[in-house]
Structures are given as C-alpha cells and as structure tokens.
Protein backbone atom coordinates (compact mmCIF):
# COMPACT_ATOMS: atom_id res chain seq x y z
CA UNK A 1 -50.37 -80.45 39.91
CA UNK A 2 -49.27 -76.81 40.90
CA UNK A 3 -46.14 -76.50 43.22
CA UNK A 4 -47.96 -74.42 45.46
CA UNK A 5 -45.00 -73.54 47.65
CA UNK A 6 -42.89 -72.43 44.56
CA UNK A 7 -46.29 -70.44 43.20
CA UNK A 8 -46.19 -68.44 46.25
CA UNK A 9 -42.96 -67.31 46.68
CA UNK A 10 -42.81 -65.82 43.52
CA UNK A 11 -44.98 -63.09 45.07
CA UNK A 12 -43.15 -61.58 47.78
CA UNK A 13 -46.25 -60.72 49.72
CA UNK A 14 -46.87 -63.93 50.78
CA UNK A 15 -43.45 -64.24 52.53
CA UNK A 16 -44.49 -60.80 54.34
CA UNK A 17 -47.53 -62.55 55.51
CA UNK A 18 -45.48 -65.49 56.62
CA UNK A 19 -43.09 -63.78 58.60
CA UNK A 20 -45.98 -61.62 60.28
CA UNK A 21 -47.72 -64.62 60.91
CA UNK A 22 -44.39 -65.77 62.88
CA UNK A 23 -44.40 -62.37 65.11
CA UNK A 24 -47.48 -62.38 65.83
CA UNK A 25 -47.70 -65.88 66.65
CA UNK A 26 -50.95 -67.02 64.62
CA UNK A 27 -51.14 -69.52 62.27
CA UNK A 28 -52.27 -68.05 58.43
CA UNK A 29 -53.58 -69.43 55.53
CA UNK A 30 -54.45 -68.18 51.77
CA UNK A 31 -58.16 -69.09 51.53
CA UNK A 32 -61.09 -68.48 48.82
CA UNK A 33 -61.26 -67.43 45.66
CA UNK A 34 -57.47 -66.63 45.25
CA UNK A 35 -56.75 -70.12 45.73
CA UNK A 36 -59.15 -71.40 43.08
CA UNK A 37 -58.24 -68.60 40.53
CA UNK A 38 -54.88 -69.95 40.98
CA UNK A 39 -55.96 -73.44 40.29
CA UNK A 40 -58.09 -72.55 37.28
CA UNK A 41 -55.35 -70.26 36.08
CA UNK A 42 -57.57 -67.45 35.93
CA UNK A 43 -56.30 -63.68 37.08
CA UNK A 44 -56.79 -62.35 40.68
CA UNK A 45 -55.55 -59.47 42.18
CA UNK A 46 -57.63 -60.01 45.73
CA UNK A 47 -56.16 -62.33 48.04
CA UNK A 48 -58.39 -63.58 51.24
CA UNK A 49 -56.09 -64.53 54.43
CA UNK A 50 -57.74 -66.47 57.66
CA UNK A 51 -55.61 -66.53 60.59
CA UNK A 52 -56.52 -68.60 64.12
CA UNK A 53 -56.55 -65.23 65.76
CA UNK A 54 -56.35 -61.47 65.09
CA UNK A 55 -56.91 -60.98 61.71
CA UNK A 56 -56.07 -56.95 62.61
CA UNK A 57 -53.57 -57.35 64.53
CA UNK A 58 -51.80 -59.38 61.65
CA UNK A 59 -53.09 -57.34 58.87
CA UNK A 60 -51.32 -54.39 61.31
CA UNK A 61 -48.20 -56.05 60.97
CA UNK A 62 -47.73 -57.18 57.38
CA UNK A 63 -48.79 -53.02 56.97
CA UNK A 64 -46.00 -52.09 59.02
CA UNK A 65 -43.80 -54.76 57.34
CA UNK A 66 -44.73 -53.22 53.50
CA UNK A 67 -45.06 -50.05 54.91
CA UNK A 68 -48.53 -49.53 53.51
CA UNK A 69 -51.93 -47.88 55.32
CA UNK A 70 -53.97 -50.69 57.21
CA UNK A 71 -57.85 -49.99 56.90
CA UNK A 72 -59.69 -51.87 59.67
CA UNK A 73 -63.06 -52.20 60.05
CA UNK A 74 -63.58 -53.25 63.86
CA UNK A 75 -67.31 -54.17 63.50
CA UNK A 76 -66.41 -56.92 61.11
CA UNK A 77 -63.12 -57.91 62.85
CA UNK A 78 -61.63 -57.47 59.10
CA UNK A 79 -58.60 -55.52 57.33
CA UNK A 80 -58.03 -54.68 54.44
CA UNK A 81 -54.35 -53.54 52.86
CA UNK A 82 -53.86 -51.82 49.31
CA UNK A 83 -49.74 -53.70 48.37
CA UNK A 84 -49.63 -52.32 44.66
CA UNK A 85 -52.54 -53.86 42.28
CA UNK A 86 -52.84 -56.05 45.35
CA UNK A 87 -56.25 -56.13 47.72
CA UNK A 88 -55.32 -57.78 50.65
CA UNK A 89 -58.28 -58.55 53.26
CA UNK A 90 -57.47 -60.78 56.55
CA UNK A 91 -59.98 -62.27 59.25
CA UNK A 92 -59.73 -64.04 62.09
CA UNK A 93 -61.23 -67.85 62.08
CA UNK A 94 -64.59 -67.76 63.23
CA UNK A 95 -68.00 -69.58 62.78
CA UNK A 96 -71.07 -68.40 61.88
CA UNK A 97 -74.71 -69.10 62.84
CA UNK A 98 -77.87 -67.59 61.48
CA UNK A 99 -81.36 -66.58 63.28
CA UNK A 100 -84.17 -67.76 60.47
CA UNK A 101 -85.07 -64.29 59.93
CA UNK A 102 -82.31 -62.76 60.04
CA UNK A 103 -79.14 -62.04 57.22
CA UNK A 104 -77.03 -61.11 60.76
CA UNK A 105 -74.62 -63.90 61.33
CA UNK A 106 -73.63 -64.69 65.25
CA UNK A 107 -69.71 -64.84 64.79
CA UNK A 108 -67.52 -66.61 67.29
CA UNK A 109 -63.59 -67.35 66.89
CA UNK A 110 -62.91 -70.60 65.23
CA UNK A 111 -60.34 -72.87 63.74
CA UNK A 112 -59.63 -73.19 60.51
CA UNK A 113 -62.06 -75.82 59.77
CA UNK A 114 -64.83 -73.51 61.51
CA UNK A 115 -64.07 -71.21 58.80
CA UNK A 116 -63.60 -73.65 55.68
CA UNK A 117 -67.48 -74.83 56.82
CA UNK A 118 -68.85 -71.69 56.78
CA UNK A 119 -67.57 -71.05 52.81
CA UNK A 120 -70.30 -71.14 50.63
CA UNK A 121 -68.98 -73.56 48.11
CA UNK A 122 -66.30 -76.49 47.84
CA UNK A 123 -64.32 -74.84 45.57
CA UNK A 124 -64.78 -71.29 47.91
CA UNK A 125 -63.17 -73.76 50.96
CA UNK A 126 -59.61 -74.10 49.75
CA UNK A 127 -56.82 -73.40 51.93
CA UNK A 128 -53.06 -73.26 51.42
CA UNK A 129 -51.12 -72.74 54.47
CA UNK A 130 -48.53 -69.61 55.19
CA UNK A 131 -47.03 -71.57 58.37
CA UNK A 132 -43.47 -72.88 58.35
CA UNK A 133 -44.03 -76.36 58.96
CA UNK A 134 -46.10 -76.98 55.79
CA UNK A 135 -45.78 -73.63 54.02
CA UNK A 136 -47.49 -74.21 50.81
CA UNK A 137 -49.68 -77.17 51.41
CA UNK A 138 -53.50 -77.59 49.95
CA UNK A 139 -55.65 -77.91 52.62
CA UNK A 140 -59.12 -79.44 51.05
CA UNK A 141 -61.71 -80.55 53.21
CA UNK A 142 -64.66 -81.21 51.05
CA UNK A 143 -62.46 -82.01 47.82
CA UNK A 144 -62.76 -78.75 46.05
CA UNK A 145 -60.00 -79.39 43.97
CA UNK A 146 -61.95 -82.40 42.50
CA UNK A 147 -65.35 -80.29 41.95
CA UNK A 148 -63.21 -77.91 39.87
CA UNK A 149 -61.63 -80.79 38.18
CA UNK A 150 -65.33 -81.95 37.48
CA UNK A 151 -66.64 -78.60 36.83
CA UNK A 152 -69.42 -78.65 39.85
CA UNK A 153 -70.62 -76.31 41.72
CA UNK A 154 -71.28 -77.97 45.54
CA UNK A 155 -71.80 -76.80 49.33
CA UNK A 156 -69.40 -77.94 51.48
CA UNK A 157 -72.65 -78.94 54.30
CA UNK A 158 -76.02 -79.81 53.29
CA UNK A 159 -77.64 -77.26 50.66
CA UNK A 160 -80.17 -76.54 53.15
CA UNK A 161 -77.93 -75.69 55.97
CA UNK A 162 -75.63 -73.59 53.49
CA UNK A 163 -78.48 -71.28 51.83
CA UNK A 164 -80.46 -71.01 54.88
CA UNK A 165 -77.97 -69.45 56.43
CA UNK A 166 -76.82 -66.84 53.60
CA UNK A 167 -79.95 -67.16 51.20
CA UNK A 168 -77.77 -64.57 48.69
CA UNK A 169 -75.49 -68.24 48.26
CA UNK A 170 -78.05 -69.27 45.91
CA UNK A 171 -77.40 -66.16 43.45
CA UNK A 172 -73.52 -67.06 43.74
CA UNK A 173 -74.20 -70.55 43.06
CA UNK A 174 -75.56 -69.44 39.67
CA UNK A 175 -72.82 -66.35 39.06
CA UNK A 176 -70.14 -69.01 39.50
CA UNK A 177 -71.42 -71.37 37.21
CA UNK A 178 -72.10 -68.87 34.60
CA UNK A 179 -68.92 -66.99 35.44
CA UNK A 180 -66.73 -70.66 35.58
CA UNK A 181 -69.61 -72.39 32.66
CA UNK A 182 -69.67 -74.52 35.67
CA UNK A 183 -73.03 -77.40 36.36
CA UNK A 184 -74.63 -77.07 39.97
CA UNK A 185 -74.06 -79.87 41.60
CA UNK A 186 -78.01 -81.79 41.24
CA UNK A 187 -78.24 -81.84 45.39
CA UNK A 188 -77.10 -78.20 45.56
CA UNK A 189 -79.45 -77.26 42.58
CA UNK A 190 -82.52 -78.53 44.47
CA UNK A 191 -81.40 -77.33 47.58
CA UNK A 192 -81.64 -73.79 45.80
CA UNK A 193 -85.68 -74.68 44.42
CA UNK A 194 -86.29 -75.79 47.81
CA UNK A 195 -84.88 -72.60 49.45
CA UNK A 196 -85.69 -70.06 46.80
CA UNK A 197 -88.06 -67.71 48.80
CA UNK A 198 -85.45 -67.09 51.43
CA UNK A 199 -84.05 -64.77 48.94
CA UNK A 200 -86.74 -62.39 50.48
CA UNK A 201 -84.73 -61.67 53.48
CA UNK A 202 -81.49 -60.58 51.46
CA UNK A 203 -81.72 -56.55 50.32
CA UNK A 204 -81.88 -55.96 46.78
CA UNK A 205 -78.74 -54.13 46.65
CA UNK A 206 -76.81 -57.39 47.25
CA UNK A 207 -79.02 -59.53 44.54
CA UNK A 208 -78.39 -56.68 41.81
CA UNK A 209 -74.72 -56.78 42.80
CA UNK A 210 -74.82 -60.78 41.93
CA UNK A 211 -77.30 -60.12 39.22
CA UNK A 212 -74.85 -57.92 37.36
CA UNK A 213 -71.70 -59.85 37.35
CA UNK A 214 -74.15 -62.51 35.74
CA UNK A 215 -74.87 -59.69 33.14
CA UNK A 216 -71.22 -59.13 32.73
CA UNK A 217 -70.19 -63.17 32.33
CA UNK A 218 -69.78 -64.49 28.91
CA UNK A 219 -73.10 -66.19 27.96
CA UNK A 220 -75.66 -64.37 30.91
CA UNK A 221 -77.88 -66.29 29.13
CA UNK A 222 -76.48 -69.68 30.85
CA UNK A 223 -77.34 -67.62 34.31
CA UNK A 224 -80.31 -66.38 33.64
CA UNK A 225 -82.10 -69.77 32.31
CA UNK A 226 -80.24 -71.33 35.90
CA UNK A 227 -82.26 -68.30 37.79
CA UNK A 228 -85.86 -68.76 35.91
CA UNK A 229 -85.36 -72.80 36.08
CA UNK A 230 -84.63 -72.68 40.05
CA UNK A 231 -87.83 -70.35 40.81
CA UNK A 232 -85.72 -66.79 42.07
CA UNK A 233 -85.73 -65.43 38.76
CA UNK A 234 -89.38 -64.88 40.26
CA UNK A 235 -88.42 -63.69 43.28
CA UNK A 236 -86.69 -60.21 41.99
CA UNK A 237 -87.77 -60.05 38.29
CA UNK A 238 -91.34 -61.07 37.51
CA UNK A 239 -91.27 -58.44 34.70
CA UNK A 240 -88.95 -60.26 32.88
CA UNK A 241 -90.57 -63.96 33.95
CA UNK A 242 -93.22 -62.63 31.98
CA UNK A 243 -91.62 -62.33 29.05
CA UNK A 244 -91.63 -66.38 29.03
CA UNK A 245 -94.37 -68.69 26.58
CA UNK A 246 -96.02 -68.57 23.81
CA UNK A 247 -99.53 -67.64 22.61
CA UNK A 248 -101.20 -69.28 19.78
CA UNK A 249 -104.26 -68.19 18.29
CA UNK A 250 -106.31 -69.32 14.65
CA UNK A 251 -102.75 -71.10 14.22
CA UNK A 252 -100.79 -68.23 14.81
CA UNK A 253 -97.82 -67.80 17.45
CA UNK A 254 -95.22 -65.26 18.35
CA UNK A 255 -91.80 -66.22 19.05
CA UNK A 256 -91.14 -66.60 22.97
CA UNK A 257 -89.74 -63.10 24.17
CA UNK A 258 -87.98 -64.83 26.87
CA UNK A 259 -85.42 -66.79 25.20
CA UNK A 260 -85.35 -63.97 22.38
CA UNK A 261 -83.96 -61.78 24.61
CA UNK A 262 -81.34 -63.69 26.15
CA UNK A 263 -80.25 -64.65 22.65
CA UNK A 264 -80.58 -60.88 22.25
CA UNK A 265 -78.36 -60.68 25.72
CA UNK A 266 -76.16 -63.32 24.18
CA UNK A 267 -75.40 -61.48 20.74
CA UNK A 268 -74.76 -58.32 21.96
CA UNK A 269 -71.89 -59.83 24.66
CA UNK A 270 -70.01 -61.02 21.86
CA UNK A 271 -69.40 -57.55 20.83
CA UNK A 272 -69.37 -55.41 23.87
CA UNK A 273 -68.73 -55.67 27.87
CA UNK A 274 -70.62 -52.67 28.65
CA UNK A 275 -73.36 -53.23 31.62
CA UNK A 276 -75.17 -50.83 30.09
CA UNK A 277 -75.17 -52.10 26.77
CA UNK A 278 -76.52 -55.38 28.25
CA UNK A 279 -79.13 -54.08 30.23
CA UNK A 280 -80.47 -52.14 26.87
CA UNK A 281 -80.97 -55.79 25.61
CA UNK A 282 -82.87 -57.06 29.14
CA UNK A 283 -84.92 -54.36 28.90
CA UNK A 284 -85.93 -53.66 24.70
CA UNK A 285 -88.68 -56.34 24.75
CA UNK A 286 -90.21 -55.43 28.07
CA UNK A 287 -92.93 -53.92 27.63
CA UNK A 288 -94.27 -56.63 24.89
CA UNK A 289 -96.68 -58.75 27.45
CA UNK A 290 -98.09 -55.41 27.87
CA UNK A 291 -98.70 -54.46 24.84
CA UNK A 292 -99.66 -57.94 23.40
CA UNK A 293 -102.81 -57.84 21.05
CA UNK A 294 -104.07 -60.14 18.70
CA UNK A 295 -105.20 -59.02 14.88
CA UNK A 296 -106.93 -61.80 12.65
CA UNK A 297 -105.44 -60.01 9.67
CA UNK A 298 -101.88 -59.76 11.23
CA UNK A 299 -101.84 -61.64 13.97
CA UNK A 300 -99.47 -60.97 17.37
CA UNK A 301 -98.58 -57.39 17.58
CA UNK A 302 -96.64 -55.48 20.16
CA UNK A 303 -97.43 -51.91 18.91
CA UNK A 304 -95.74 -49.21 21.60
CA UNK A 305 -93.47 -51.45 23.39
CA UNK A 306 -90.57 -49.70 22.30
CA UNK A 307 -92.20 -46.16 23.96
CA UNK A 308 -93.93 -48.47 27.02
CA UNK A 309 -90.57 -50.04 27.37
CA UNK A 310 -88.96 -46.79 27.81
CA UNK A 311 -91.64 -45.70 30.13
CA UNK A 312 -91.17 -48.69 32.23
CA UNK A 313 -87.31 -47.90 32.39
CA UNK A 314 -86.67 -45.79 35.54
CA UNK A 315 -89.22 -47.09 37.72
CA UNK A 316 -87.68 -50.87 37.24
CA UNK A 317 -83.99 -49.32 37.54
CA UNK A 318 -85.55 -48.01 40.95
CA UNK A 319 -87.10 -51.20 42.50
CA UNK A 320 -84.17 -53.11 41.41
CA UNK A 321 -81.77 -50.62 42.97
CA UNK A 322 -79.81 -50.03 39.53
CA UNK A 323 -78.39 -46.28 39.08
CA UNK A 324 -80.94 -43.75 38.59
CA UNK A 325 -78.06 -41.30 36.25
CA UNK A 326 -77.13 -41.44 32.91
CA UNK A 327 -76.56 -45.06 32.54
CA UNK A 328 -80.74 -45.32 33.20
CA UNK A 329 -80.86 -42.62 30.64
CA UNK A 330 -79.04 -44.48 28.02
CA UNK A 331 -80.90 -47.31 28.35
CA UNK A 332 -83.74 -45.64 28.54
CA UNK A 333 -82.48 -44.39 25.34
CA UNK A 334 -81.91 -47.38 23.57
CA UNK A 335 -84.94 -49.24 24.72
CA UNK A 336 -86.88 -46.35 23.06
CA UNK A 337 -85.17 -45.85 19.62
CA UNK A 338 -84.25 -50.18 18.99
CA UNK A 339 -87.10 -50.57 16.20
CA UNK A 340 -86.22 -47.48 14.67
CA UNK A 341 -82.66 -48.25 12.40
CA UNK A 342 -85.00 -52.00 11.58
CA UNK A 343 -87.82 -50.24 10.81
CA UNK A 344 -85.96 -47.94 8.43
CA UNK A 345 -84.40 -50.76 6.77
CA UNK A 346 -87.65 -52.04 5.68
CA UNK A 347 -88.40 -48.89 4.02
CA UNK A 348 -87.21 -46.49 0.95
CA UNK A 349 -84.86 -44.88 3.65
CA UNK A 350 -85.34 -40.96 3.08
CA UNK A 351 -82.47 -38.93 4.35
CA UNK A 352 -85.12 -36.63 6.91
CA UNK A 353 -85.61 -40.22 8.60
CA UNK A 354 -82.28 -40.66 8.97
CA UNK A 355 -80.95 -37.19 9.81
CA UNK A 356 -83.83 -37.32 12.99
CA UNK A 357 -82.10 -41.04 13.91
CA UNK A 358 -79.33 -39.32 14.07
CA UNK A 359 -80.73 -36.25 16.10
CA UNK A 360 -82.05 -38.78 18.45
CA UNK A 361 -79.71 -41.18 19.32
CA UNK A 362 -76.77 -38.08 19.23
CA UNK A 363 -73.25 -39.81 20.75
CA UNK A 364 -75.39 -43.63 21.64
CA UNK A 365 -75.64 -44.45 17.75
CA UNK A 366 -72.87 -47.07 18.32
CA UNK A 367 -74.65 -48.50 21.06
CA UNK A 368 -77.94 -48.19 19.21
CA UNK A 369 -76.47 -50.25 16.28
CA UNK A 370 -75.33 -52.73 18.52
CA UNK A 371 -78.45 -53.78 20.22
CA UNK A 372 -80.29 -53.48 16.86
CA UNK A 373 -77.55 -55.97 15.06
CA UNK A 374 -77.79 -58.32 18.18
CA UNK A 375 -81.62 -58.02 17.70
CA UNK A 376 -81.73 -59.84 14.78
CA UNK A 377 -82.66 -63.18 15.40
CA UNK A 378 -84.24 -66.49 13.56
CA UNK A 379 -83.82 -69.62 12.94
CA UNK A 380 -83.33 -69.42 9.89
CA UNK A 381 -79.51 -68.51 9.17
CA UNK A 382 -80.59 -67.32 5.91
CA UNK A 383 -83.44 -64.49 6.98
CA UNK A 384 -80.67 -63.17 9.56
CA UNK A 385 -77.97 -62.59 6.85
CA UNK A 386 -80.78 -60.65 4.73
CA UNK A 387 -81.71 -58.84 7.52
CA UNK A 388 -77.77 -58.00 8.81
CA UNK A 389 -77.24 -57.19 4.89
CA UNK A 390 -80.19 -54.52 4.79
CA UNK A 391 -79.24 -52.95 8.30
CA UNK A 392 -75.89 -52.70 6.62
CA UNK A 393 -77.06 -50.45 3.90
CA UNK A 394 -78.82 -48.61 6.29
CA UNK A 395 -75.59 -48.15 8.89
CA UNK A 396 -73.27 -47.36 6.00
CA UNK A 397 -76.28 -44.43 5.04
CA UNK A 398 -76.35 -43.20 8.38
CA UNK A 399 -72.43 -42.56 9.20
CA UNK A 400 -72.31 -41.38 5.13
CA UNK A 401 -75.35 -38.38 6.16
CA UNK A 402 -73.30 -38.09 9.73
CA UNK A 403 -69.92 -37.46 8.03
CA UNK A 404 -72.03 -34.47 5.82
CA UNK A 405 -74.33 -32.97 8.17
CA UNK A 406 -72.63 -33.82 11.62
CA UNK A 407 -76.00 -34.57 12.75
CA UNK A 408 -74.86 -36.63 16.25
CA UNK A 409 -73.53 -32.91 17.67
CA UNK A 410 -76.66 -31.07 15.78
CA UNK A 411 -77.22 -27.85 17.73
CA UNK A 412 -79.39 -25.01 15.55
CA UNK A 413 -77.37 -21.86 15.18
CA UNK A 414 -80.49 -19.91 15.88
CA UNK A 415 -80.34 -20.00 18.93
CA UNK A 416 -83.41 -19.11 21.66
CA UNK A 417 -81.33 -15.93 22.63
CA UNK A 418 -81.28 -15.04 19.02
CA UNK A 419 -84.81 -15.07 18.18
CA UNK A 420 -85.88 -13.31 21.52
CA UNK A 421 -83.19 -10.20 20.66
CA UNK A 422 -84.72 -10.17 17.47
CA UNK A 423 -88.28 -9.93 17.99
CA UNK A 424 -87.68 -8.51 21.70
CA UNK A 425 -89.44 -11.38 23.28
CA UNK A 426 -88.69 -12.26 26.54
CA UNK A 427 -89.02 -16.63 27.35
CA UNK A 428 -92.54 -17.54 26.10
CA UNK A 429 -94.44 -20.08 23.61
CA UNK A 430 -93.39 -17.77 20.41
CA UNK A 431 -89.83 -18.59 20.56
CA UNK A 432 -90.55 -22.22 21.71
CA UNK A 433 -92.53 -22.45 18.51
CA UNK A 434 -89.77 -20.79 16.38
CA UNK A 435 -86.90 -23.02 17.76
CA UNK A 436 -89.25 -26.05 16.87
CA UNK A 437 -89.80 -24.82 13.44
CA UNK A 438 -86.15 -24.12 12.44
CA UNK A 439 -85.21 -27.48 14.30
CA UNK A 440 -87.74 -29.27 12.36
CA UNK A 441 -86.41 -27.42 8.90
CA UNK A 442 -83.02 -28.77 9.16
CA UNK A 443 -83.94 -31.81 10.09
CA UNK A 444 -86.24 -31.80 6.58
CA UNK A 445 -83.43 -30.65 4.84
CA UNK A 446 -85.43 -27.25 3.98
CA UNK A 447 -82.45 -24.71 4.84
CA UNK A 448 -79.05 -25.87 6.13
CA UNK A 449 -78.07 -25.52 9.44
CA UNK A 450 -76.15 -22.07 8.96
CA UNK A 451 -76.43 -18.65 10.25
CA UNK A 452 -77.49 -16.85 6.98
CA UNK A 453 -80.33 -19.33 5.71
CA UNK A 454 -81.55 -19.76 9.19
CA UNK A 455 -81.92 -15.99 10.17
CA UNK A 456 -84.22 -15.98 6.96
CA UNK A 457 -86.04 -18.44 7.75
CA UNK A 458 -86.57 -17.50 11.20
CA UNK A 459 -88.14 -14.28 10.19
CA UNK A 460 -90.43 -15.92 8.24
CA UNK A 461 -91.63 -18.18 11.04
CA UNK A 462 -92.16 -14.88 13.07
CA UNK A 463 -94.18 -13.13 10.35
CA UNK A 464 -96.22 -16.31 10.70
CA UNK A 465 -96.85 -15.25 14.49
CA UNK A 466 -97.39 -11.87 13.84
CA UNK A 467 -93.89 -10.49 15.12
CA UNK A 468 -92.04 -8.01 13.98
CA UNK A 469 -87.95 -7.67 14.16
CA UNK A 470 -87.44 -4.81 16.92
C-alpha cells in the first residue's frame, strides 16, 4: 500500500497547499484523477484540489505563496495555477443537481462528501487529505481503491442518477475503460443502454473530445465495440454503425467492414499515435455501404469507395465538429489514395504508376504506407505475410524511384510564368493545357524534369495549339 503522506511530500507543492490551506482556514484535499494515477502508477501532471470553501481564495494564496499568476474563472468558482509542468485547478465543495433537459448543473457549497457524490466514477471519488490532523490519509467512500484493484469501472450512486445528470459520463465510462483496459461494472453498463439517448442533450464538441482520446488509447478498438454494444455509437456515428454485418448472396459474403476497420484502427496504433493517422483508418472503408453492389461473376464489390470516401470526408469532419484544416485534408488524402500502393502490388508495377503515387501522396507517403500495411487483414496468417511481402517490393520501389526522381517535392521547371512570356499569353486555357501536358510528360517519363528538355517540349505542345514563341 502507498505511504501516501511520504508520496506527497516529495512534491513540495503539496506542502504549499497545506500551509495555504492553514491561512486561509479551509480544509483541502487532493481529489480525482491525480489520486488514481498515483495509485495505478501512471504519470500526471494535473492535480484537482477541493477545499470546504473558497477554492479562489485558496488557489490566490498558494499563487502568492509560489509566486506564480492565479487564473480564475468566477463563473465556475474555479482556479487554475501553472507551478512548472504542474496544472493546478482548485474548487470549492459543492453539489450539483441537474434540470432533465438541461447539461446546466445548479451548484451549491458542499462538504466533501457532497463533492465525492457528484464524481462520476468510484475510482474519480478518491480523496487524500492536505489537513494537519490526517495529512495524507485516503479518504474512499464508495471503495475506489478496490474497483481499481478489480479493474471496474462503477458510479459511486445509482447509474441512472449518475448519467442522467451528466449524460457525457457514459462516453467517460467507455474512455476509461479503454484508456485503463478496464470492464464496466455490469449495473453501470446497463445503466449506460438504458440512458443512451440522453447523449442528445450533450454538444458534439464535448463527445468528439471523449471520442478522440478513445482514438488515441491503445486498442480504440476495445472502445469502440463498448460504444456500438451500449447503443451511443448510434447516437453520434450512424455512418460508421453502418459499416456493421454481413451480406450473403448465391453463397457469397463480404467480410464485415465494421470489425475490419477497427482491426484496421488496431494495426495502425501499434505503429503510430497520430490522431490523424487513426482517423485515416475510421474513415478508408466508409463509403463501402454506399457503394455496395452485387456481381454474379464477382460477387461483393465496393467500386469508388476510396473517391466516395474522400467525398464524404469534410462534410463528416463538419457534423462531428473535427478540424476543418489540414488534418481533414490529410485524411481526406489518405482515404482517397489507400487502394492505390495494394492495387499496384497486384500488378507488373510500371515506374509512371509509381512516379504519379508519388506525385500524389507528396510529403503523406509515410502515412499512406501506414494505413495501407495496417490494411492488410485475414485470417489467414499466411495470405497477410504474402500480401505484407508484395507491398514490400512495392515500398522498397517507391522510395528507390523517390531517391532518383525526388518525385514527393515534384514541381515542373516550366513554370506557368514561363510559358505565358514565351508565347505572350496572358492566364487562359492554353497555358493550363501546356502545364498539364509537360506535368503529364514527366510523370511518363517522356523528358526529365529539367529546364533544357522541358523548354523543347513545351514548344512543341504550343505548336500543337497554334502558338507561336513571341
């Protein structure tokens, strides 16, 4: 068992709270999620203190003690201090109480125990105290200490009462047991089906926050299967829901896209933590219930999803409130180029295919080859190391052509300016038409991308239009 006393005096910012708490004369207590990081000996850097008072007027002190800026935000009775890699926020002990259609909490001052009912989870409701009588003791009202020992996740009230009140509790039920490869507790879990369309009242800005630290755990997978299984996978993301089951027809099934993709989701969070990254593997299949057909001779084909897919991209990003910038781009990007490096290595791989794969996918041909690897799924182990060991032939070709041409930061040294000097054109179709053509040459590996060879060739493509060099 941790010495929690010793534990917190090796961080002098405790004792400043401590001796704060003694001026101001207000009891204080370490609550939250620092307390169970501790426990599970995971890192935290944000520290949560309750006090049975002023939380400003302590957070005040503690600034003027560690002679650091206070930020208080007077609305939510909260502040919040910056002590070196330190985020320090402090409240005052209240209770809560919800209107059913409302996500506005009525806050009163409380006790401590007010405020360890109102946490959303048992293992959220851990105290230790800051006070000089019992400095250092676990205060642990609904045995959270044991649920982490058990690996649950549990509301400290009735499920009902706790998800009612905060319907976005159900999301953070699932990010902590996909975060902690935590089980929900089995009243808890059908507290969340029972509760599910609540989730309507909560913006989507606060279920996308949730949503993506599910993205960013270490199996998603685990969360998503917890959010499709309890019903609010539906609630927020019936494109994806779709994705789920399996047609057959004369004998002939597809594989279900659903769990495809999470193993997709799954593969490609082995080798990468980038959000972006992940969401290229949520979204590559998501156009395929669109674009589902059925051909006697082949059977199930998806034809277009890749282009659909990419299509689909920024008006999803915008419902679900993701970034409309360059991260939309990239997946965007990625969603519309996945089949292409597979489809390649199917194929006698000519080096025009792969100098325009190259063109295309410019400085995201890491990320490309990333969601393409994790794409390759079966199983049967041995199809997947065939597969793996053709895309490998076809990677090794691609950064052999790249190291040659320098395809990825491709620009044509005929330039627009050039051509419309030369043929004293002002903007217009011609010198689109030219650009396109001497693009379209290198690309072929007709002429090399250099000044000499291009300048020739560009006057030919003029003659072609009737123009003459002024």
């Amino acid at each position: 068992m941790i010495n929690f006393a010793e534990t917190l005096q090796q961080n002098p910012i405790f004792e400043r709270i401590a001796q704060a708490a003694r001026t101001c004369q207000v009891d204080a207590y370490v609550v939250g999620g620092f307390v169970r990081d501790l426990i599970l000996k995971r890192p935290s850097k944000d520290i949560d203190v309750v006090c049975v008072g002023s939380g400003i007027v302590l957070a005040e002190e503690v600034a003027k003690i560690s002679g650091v800026h206070v930020h208080v935000f007077k609305n939510f009775g909260t502040a919040q201090l910056k002590i070196g890699d330190w985020e320090v926020e402090f409240v005052g002990a209240r209770r809560e109480s919800y209107q059913r259609d409302s996500r506005k909490p009525i806050v009163e001052d409380g006790t401590l125990q007010d405020d360890q009912h109102r946490r959303d989870f048992t293992i959220n409701a851990l105290g230790i105290s800051l006070n000089e009588p019992d400095f250092g003791q676990l205060i642990d009202p609904f045995d959270g200490l044991g649920d982490l020992r058990r690996k649950i996740i549990r509301t400290p009230l009735s499920p009902d009462i706790t998800f009612s009140d905060d319907p976005l509790r159900m999301m953070r039920a699932i990010r902590f047991a996909t975060q902690l490869n935590f089980d929900i507790e089995p009243d808890t879990y059908d507290g969340i089906v029972a509760t599910k369309d609540r989730l309507s009242i909560i913006s989507q800005e606060r279920i996308i926050d949730e949503l993506n630290k599910i993205v960013l755990a270490k199996v998603p997978s685990y969360g998503f299967k917890l959010l499709y299984q309890t019903g609010l996978l539906q609630q927020f993301f019936s494109e994806f829901v779709e994705l789920k089951g399996v047609e057959t027809q004369d004998g002939k099934g597809h594989k279900d896209n659903f769990y495809h993709t999470l193993q997709v989701l799954d593969n490609l969070s082995q080798k990468s933590d980038d959000l972006w990254w992940r969401w290229a593997a949520i979204m590559h299949d998501i156009a395929k219930p669109a674009t589902k057909r059925f051909d006697k001779k082949v059977g199930w084909t998806f034809h277009g999803h890749e282009d659909l897919g990419a299509r689909m991209t920024p008006a999803l990003f915008r419902r679900l409130k993701l970034p409309l910038n360059e991260n939309m781009r990239l997946v965007q990007k990625l969603v519309r180029l996945h089949l292409r490096p597979i489809a390649l290595s199917k194929e006698t791989i000519t080096d025009s295919a792969l100098r325009r794969l190259l063109f295309e996918a410019g400085p995201d041909l890491e990320a490309l080859m990333a969601l393409c690897r994790a794409d390759i799924t079966s199983k049967n182990p041995e199809k997947v190391k065939k597969h793996l060991g053709n895309f490998d032939r076809v990677e090794q070709k691609l950064y052999d052509l790249e190291a040659r041409d320098q395809i990825r930061s491709f620009q044509p040294v005929i330039t627009g300016e050039i051509i419309m000097e030369t043929f004293g054109l002002s903007p217009s179709a011609e010198v689109g038409i030219i650009k396109t053509a001497i693009r379209e040459a290198i690309l072929e590996g007709i002429i090399p991308n250099d000044l000499e060879k291009g300048l020739a060739f560009m006057h030919a493509e003029g003659a072609k239009l009737g123009l003459k060099p002024v």
